[in-house]
Protein backbone atom coordinates (compact mmCIF):
# COMPACT_ATOMS: atom_id res chain seq x y z
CA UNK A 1 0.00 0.00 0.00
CA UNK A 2 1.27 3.41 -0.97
CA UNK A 3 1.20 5.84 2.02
CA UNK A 4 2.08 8.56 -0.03
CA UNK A 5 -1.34 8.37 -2.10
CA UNK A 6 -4.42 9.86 -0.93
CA UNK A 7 -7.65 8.32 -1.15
CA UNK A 8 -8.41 6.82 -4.67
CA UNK A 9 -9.31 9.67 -7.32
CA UNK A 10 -8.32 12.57 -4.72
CA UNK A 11 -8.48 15.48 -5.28
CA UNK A 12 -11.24 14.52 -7.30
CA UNK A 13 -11.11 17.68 -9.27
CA UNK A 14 -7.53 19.94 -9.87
CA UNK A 15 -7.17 22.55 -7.58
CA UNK A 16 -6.22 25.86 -9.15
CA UNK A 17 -3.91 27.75 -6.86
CA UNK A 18 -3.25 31.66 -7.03
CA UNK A 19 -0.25 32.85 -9.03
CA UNK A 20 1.22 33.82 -5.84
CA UNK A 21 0.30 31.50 -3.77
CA UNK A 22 3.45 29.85 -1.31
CA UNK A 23 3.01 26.41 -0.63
CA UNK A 24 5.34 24.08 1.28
CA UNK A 25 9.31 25.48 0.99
CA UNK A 26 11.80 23.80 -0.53
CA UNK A 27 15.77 24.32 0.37
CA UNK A 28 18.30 24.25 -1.97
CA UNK A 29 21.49 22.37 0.06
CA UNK A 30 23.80 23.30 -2.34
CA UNK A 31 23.24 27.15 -2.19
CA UNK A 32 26.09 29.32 0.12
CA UNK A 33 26.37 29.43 3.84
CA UNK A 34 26.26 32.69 3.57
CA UNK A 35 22.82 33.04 2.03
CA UNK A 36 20.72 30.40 5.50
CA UNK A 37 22.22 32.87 7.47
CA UNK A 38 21.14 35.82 5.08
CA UNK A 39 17.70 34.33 4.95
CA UNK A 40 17.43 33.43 9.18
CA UNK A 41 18.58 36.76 9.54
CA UNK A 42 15.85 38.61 7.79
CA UNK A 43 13.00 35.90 9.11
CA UNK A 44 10.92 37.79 11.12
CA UNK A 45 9.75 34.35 12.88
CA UNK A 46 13.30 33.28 13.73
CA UNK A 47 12.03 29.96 11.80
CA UNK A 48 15.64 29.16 9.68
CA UNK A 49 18.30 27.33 11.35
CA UNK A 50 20.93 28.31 9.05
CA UNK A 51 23.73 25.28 10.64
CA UNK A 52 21.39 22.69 9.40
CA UNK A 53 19.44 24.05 7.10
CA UNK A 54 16.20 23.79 7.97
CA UNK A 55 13.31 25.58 8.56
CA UNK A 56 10.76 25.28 11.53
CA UNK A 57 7.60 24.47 9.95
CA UNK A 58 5.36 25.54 13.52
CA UNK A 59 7.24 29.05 13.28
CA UNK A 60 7.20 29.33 9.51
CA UNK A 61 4.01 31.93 8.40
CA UNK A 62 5.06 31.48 4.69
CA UNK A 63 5.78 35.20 4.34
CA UNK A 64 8.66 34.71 1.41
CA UNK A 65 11.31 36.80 2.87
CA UNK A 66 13.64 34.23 3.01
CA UNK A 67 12.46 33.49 -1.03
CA UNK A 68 13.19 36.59 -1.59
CA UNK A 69 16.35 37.97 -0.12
CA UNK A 70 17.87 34.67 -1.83
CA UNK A 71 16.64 35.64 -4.94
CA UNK A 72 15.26 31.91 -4.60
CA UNK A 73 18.60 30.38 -4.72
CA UNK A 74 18.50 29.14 -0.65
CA UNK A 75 14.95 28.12 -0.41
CA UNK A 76 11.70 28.56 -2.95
CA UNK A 77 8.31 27.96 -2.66
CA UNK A 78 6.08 25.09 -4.25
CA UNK A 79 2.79 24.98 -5.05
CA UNK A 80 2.19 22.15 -3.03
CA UNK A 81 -0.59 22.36 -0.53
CA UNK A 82 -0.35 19.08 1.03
CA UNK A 83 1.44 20.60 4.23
CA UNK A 84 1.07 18.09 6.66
CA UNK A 85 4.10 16.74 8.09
CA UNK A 86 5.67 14.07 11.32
CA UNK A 87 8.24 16.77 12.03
CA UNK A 88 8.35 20.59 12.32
CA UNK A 89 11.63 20.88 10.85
CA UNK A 90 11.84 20.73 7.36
């Protein structure tokens, strides 16, 4: 059984997101040290740990700051809205 997959034929119809719409965030491992700590720097939640990378999903308020002082190369947003999670830190 795949865990992964939601109940057969979900979501029954496609979901059409806003064009600006920030879903879960994805990090980029590969981009500088020195732009987690530019990014947990300008968080106003304090939710980026820039030593490992990660970002605290129960502090997180999806505000794009991070997205955008990057210029998207530390962390980006998806479209996915399937946010729920076993951990906080992502």
């Amino acid at each position: 059984m795949n865990r992964d997959a939601g109940p057969p034929g979900y979501p029954k119809e496609k979901i059409e997101l806003p064009p600006r719409y920030r879903g879960l965030p994805r990090l980029h491992p590969d981009a500088p040290f020195h732009l987690a700590v530019k990014c947990a720097d300008a968080c106003p939640q304090n939710a980026i740990d820039p030593e490992r990378r990660r970002i605290d999903m129960g502090r997180c308020v999806f505000c794009g700051t991070c997205e955008r002082v990057s210029e998207g190369r530390f962390v980006t947003f998806t479209k996915d809205f399937e946010l729920a999670v076993a951990e906080k830190d992502h």
